[in-house]
N, C-alpha and C. Protein backbone atom coordinates (compact mmCIF):
# COMPACT_ATOMS: atom_id res chain seq x y z
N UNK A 1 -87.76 81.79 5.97
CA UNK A 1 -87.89 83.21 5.74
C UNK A 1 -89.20 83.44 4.97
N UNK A 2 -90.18 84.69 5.60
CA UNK A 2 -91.36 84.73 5.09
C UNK A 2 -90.70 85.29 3.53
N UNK A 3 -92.20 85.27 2.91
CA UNK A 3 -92.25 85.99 1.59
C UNK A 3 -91.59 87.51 1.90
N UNK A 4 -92.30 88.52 2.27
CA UNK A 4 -92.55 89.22 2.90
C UNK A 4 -90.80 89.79 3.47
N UNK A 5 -90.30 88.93 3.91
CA UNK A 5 -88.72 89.20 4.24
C UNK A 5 -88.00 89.27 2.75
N UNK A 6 -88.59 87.74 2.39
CA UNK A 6 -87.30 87.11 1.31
C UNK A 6 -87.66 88.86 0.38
N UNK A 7 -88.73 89.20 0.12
CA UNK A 7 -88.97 90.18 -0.75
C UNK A 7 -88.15 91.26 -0.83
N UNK A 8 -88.97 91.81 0.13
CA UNK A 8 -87.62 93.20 0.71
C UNK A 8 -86.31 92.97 0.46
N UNK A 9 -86.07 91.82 1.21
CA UNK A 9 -84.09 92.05 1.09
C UNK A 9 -84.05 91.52 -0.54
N UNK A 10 -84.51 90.76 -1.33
CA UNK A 10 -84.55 90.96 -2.68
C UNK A 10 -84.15 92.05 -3.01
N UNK A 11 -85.09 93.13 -3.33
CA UNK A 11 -85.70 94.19 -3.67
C UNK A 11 -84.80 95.33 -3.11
N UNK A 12 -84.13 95.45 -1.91
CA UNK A 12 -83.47 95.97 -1.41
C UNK A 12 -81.86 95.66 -2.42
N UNK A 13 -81.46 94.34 -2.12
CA UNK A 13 -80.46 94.39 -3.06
C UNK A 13 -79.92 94.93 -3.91
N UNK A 14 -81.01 94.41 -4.60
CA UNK A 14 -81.63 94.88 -6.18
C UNK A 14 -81.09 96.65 -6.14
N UNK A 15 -81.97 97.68 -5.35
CA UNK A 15 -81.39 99.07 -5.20
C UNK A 15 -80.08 98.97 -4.81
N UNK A 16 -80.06 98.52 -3.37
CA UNK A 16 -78.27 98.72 -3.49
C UNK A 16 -77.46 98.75 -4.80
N UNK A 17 -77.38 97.45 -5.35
CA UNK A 17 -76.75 97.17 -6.78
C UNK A 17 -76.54 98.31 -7.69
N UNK A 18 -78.38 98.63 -7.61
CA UNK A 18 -78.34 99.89 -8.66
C UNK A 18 -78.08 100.88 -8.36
N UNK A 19 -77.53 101.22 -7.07
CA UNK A 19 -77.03 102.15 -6.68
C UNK A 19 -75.48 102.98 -7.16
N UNK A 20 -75.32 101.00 -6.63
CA UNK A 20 -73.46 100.90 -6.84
C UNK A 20 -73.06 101.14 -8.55
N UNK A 21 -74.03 99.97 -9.64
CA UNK A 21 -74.02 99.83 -10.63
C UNK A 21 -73.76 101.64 -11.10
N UNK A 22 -75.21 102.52 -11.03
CA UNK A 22 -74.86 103.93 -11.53
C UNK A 22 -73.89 104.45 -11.30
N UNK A 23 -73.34 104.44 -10.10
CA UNK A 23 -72.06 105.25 -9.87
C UNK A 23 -71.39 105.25 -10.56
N UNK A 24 -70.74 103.82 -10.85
CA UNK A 24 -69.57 103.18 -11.83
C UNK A 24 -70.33 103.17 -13.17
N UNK A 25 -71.45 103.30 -13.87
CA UNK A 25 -71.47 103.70 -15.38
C UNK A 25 -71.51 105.35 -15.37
N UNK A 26 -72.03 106.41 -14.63
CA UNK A 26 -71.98 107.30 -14.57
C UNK A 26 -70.20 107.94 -14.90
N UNK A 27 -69.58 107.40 -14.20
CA UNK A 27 -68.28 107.28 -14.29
C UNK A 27 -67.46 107.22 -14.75
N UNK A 28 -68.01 106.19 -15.32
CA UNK A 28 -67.45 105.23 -16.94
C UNK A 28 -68.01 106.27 -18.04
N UNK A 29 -69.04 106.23 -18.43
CA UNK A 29 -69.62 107.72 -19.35
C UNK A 29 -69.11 109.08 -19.61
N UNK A 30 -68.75 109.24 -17.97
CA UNK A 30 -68.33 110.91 -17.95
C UNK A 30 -66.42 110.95 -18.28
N UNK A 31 -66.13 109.45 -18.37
CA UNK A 31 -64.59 109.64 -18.45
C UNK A 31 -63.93 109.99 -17.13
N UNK A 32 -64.36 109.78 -16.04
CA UNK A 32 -64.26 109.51 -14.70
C UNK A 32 -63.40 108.22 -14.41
N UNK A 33 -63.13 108.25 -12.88
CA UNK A 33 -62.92 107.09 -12.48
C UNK A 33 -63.03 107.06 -10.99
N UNK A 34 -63.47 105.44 -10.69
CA UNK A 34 -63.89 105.67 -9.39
C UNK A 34 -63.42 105.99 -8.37
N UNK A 35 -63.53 106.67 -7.39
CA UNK A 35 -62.78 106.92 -5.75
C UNK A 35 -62.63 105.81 -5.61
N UNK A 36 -61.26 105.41 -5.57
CA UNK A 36 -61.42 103.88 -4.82
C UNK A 36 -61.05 104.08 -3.63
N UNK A 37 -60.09 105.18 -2.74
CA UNK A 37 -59.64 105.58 -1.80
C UNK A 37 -58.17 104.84 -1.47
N UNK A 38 -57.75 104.72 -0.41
CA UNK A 38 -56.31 104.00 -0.38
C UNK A 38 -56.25 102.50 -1.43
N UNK A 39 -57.30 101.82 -1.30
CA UNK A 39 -56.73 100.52 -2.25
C UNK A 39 -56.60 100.64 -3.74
N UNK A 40 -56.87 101.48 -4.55
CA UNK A 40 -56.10 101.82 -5.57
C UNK A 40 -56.44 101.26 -6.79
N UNK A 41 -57.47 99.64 -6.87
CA UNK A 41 -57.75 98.98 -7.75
C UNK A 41 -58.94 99.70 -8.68
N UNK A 42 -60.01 100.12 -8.46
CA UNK A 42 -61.15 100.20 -9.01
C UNK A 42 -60.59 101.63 -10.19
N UNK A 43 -59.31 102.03 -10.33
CA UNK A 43 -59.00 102.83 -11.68
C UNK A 43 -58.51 101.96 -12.25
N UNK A 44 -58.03 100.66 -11.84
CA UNK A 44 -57.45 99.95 -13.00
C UNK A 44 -58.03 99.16 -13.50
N UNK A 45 -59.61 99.01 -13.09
CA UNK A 45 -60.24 97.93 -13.08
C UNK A 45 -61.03 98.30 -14.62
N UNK A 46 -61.60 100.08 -13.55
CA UNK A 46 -62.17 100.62 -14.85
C UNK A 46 -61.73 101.03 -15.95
N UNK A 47 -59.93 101.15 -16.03
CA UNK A 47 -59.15 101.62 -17.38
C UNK A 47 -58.77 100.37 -18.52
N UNK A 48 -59.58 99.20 -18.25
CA UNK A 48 -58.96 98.09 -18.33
C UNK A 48 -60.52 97.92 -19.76
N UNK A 49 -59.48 96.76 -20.86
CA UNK A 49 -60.54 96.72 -22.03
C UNK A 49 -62.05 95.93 -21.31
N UNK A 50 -61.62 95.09 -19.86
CA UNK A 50 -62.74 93.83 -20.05
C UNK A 50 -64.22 95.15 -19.38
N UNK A 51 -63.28 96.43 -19.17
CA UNK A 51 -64.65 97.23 -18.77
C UNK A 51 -65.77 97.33 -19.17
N UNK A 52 -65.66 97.10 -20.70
CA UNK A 52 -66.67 97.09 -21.84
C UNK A 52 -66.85 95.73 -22.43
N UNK A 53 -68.24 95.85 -23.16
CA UNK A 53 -68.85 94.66 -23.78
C UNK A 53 -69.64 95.10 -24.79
N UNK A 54 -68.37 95.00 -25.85
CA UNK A 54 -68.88 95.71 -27.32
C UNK A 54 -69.53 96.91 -27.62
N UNK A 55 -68.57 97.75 -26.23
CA UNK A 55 -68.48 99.46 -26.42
C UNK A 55 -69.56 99.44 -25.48
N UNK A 56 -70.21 98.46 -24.29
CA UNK A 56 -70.74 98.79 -23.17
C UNK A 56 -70.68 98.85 -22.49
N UNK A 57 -70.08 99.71 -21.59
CA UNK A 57 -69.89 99.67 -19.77
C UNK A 57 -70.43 98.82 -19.40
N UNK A 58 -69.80 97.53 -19.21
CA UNK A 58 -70.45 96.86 -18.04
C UNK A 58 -71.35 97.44 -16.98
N UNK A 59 -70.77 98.44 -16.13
CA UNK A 59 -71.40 99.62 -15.30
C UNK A 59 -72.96 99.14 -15.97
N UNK A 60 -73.18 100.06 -16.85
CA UNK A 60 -74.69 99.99 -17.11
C UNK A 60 -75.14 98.52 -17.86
N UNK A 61 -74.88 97.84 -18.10
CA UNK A 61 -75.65 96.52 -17.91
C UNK A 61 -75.62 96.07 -16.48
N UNK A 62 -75.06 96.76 -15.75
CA UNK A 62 -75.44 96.21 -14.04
C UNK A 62 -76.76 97.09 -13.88
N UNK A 63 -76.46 98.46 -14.39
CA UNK A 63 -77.64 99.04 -13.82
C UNK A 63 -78.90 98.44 -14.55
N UNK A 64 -79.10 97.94 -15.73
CA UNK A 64 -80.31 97.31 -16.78
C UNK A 64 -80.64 95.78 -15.53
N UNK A 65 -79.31 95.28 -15.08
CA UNK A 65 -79.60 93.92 -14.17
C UNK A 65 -80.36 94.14 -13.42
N UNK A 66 -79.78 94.96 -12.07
CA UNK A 66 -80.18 95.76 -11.36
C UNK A 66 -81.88 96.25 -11.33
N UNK A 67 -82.32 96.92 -12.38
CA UNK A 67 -83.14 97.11 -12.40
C UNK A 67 -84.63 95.97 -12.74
N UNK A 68 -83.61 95.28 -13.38
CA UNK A 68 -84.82 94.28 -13.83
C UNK A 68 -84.88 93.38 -12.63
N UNK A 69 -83.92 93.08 -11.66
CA UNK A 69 -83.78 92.50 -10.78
C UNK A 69 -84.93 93.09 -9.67
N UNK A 70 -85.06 94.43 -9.31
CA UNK A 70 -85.88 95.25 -8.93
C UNK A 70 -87.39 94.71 -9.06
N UNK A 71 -87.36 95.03 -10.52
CA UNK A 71 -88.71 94.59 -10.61
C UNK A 71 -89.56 93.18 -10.55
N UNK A 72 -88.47 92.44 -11.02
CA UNK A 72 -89.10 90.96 -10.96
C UNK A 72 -89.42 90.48 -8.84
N UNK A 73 -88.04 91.48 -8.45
CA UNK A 73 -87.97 90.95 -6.68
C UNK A 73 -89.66 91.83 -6.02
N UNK A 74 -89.67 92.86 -6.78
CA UNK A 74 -90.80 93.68 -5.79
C UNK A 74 -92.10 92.69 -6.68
N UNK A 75 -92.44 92.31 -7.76
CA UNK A 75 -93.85 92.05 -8.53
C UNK A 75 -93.77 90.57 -7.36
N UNK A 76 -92.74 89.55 -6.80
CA UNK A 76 -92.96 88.58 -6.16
C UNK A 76 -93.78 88.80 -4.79
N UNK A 77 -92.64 90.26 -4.61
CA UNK A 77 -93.08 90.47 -3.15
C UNK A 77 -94.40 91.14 -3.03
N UNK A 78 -94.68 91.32 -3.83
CA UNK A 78 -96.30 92.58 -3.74
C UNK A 78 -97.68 91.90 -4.71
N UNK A 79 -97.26 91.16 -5.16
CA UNK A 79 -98.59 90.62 -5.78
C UNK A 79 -98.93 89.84 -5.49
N UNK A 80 -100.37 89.59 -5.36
CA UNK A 80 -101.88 89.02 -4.83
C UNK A 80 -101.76 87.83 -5.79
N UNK A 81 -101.36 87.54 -6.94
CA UNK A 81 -101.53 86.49 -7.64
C UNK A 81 -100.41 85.06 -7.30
N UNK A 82 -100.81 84.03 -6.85
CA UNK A 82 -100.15 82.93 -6.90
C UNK A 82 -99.31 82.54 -8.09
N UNK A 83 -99.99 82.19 -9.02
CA UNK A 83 -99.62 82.46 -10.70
C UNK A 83 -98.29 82.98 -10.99
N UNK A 84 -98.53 84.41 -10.50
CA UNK A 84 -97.82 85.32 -10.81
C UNK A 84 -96.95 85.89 -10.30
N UNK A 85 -96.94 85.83 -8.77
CA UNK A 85 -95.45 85.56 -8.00
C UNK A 85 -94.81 84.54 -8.12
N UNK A 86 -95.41 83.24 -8.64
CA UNK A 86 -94.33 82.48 -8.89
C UNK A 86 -93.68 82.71 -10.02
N UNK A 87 -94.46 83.01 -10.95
CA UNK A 87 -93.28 83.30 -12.30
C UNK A 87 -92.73 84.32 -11.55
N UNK A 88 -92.89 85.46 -11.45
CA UNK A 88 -91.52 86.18 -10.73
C UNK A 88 -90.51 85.79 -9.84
N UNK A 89 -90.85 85.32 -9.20
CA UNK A 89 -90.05 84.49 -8.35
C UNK A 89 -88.98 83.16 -9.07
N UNK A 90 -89.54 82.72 -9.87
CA UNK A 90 -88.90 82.14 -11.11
C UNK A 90 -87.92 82.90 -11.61
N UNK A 91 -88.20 84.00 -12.18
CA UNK A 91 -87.59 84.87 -13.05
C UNK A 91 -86.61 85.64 -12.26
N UNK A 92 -86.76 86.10 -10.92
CA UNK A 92 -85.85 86.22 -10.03
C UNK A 92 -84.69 85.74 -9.44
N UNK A 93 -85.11 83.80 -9.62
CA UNK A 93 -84.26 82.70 -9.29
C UNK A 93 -83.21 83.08 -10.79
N UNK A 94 -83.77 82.93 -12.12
CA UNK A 94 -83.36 82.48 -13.40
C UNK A 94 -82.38 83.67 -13.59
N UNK A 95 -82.64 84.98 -13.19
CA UNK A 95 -81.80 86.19 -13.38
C UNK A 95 -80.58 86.37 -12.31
N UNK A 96 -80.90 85.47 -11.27
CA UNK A 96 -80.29 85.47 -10.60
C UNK A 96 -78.82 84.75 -10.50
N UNK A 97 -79.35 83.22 -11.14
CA UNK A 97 -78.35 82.34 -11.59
C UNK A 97 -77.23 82.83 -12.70
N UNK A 98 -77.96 83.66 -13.92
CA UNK A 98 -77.73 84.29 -14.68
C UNK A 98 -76.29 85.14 -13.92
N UNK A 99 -76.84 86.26 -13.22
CA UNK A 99 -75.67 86.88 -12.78
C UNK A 99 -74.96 86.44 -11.49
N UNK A 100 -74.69 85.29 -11.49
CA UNK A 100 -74.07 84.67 -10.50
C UNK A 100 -72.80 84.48 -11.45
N UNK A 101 -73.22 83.89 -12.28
CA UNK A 101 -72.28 83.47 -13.77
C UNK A 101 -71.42 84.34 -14.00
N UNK A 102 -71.68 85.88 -14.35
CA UNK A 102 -71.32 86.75 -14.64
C UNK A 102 -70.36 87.32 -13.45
N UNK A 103 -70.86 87.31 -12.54
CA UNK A 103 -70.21 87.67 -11.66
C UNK A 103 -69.00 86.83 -11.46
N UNK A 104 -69.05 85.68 -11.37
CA UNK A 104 -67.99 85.10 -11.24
C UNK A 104 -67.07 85.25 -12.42
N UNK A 105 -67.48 85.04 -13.68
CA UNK A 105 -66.27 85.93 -14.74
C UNK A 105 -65.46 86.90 -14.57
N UNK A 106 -65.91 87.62 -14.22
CA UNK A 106 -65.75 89.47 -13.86
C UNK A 106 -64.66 89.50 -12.50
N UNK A 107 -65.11 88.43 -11.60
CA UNK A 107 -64.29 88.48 -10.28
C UNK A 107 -62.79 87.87 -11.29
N UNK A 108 -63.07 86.49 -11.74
CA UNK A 108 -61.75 85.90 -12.17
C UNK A 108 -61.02 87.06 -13.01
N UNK A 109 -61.89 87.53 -14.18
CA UNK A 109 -60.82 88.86 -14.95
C UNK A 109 -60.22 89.83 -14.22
N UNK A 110 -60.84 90.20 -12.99
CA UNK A 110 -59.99 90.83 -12.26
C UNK A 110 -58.90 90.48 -11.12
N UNK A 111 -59.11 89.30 -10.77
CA UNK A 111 -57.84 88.52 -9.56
C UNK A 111 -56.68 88.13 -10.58
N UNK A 112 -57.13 87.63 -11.78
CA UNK A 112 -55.93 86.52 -12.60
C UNK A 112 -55.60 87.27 -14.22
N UNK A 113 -56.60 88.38 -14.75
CA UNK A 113 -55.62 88.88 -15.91
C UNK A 113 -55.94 90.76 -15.77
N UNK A 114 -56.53 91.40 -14.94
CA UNK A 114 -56.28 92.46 -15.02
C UNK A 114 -55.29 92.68 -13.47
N UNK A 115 -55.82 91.86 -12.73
CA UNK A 115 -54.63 92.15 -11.65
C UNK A 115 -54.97 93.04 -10.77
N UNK A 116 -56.39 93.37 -10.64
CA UNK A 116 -56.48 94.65 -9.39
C UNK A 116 -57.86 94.15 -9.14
N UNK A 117 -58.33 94.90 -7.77
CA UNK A 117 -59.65 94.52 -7.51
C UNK A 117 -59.99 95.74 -7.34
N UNK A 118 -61.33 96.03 -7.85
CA UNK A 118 -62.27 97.36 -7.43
C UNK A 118 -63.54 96.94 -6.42
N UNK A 119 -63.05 97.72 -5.74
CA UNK A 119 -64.13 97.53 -4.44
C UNK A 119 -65.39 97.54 -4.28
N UNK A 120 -65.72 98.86 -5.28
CA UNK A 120 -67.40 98.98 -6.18
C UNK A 120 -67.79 97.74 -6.53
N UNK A 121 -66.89 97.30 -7.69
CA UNK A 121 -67.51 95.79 -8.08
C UNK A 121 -67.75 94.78 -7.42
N UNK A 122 -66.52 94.66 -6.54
CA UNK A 122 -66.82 93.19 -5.16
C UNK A 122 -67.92 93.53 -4.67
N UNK A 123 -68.76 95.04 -4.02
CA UNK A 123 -69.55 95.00 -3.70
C UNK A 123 -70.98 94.55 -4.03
N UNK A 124 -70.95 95.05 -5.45
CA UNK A 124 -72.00 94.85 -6.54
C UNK A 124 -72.45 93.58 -6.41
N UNK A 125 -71.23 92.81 -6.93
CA UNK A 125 -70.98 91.19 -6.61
C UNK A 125 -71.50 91.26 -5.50
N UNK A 126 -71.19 91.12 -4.65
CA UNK A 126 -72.04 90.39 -3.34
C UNK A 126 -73.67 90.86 -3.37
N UNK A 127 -74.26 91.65 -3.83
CA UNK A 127 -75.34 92.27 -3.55
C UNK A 127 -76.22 91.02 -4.63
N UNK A 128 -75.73 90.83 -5.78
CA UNK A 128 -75.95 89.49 -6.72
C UNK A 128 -76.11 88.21 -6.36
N UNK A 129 -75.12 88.49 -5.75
CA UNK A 129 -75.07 86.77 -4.93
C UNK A 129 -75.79 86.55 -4.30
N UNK A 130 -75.88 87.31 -2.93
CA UNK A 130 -76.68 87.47 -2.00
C UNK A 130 -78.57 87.58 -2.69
N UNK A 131 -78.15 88.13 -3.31
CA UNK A 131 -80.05 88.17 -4.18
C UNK A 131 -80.49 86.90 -4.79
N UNK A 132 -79.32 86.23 -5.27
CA UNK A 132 -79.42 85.09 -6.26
C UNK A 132 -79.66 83.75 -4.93
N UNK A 133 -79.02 83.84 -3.42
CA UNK A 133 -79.41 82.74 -2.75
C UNK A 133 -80.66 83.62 -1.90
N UNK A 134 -80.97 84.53 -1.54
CA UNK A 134 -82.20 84.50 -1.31
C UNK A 134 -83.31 84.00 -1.92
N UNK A 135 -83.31 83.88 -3.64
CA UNK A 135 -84.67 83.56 -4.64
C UNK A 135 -84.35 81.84 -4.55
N UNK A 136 -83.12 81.23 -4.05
CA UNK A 136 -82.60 80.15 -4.71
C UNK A 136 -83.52 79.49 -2.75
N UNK A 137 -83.37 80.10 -1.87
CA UNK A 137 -84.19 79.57 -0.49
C UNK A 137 -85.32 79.67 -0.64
N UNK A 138 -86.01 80.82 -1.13
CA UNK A 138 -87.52 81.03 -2.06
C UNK A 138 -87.85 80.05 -2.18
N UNK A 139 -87.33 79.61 -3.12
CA UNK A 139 -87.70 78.45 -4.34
C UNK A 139 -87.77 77.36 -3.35
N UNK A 140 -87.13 77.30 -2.29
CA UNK A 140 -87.14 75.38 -1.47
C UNK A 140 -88.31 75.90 -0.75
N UNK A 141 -88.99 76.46 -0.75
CA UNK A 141 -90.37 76.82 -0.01
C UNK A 141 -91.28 75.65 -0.73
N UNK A 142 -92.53 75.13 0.15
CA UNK A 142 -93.18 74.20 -0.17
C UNK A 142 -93.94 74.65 -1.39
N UNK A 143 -94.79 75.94 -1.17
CA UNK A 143 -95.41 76.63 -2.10
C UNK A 143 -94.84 78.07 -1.91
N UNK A 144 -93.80 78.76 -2.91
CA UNK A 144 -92.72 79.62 -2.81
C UNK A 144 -94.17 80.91 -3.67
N UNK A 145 -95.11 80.32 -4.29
CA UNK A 145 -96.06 81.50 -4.10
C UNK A 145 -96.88 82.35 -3.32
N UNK A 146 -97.15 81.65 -2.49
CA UNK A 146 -97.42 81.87 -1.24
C UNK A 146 -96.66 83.05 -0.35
N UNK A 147 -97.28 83.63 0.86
CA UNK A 147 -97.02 84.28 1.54
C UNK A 147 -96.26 83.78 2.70
């Protein structure tokens, strides 16, 4: 996969995420809760203590991920510097691994002690994952600075 691809769908992610991410802190903020539609989980997901992290919506530390995810995926995909797409591209891999971690916490608190799944979040999740093995194929590139 060119640079050029791997970038975009990066970068693309990355928005999706922050798409999904705002909804659900917007949500979370306004004392809302999400449409989950017939499956029913994503109010219990969000009424639930592990929602927060020391009085922070998770929600918006997805959107802070999200965003930084954004930027590190587009500075790989758009800059002229060798140097300097690779540290992004680095930092893309490293943020990535990062919320792979997280993600997988978040999935277990919700299958095994809150007991419901929200659909927002599985999605989120995958958009992570999916970002985290695109930078992680990046990286097996001979010279992953490169175009």
């Amino acid at each position: 996969m060119s640079r050029a691809v791997s970038g975009a769908t990066m970068t693309g992610l990355a928005l999706v995420g922050l798409v999904i991410a705002a909804y659900l802190a917007v949500e979370k903020l306004t004392g809302g809760t999400p449409a989950c539609g017939p499956l029913h989980g994503c109010e219990t997901v969000a009424a639930s203590p592990y929602s927060e992290i020391l009085g922070i919506p998770v929600a918006l530390i997805g959107v802070g991920y999200s965003i930084l995810g954004a930027i590190v995926s587009l500075t790989w995909w758009r800059t002229a510097s060798v140097s300097r797409a690779r540290a992004a591209l680095l930092a893309a891999y490293g943020l990535g691994l990062l919320g792979l971690f997280v993600v997988l916490a978040l999935t277990y608190l919700e299958l095994f002690v809150i007991d419901a799944v929200c659909v927002y979040c599985v999605s989120y999740g995958i958009t992570v994952v999916a970002g985290f093995v695109v930078s992680a194929v990046a990286m097996r590139r001979p010279d992953p600075g490169r175009g």
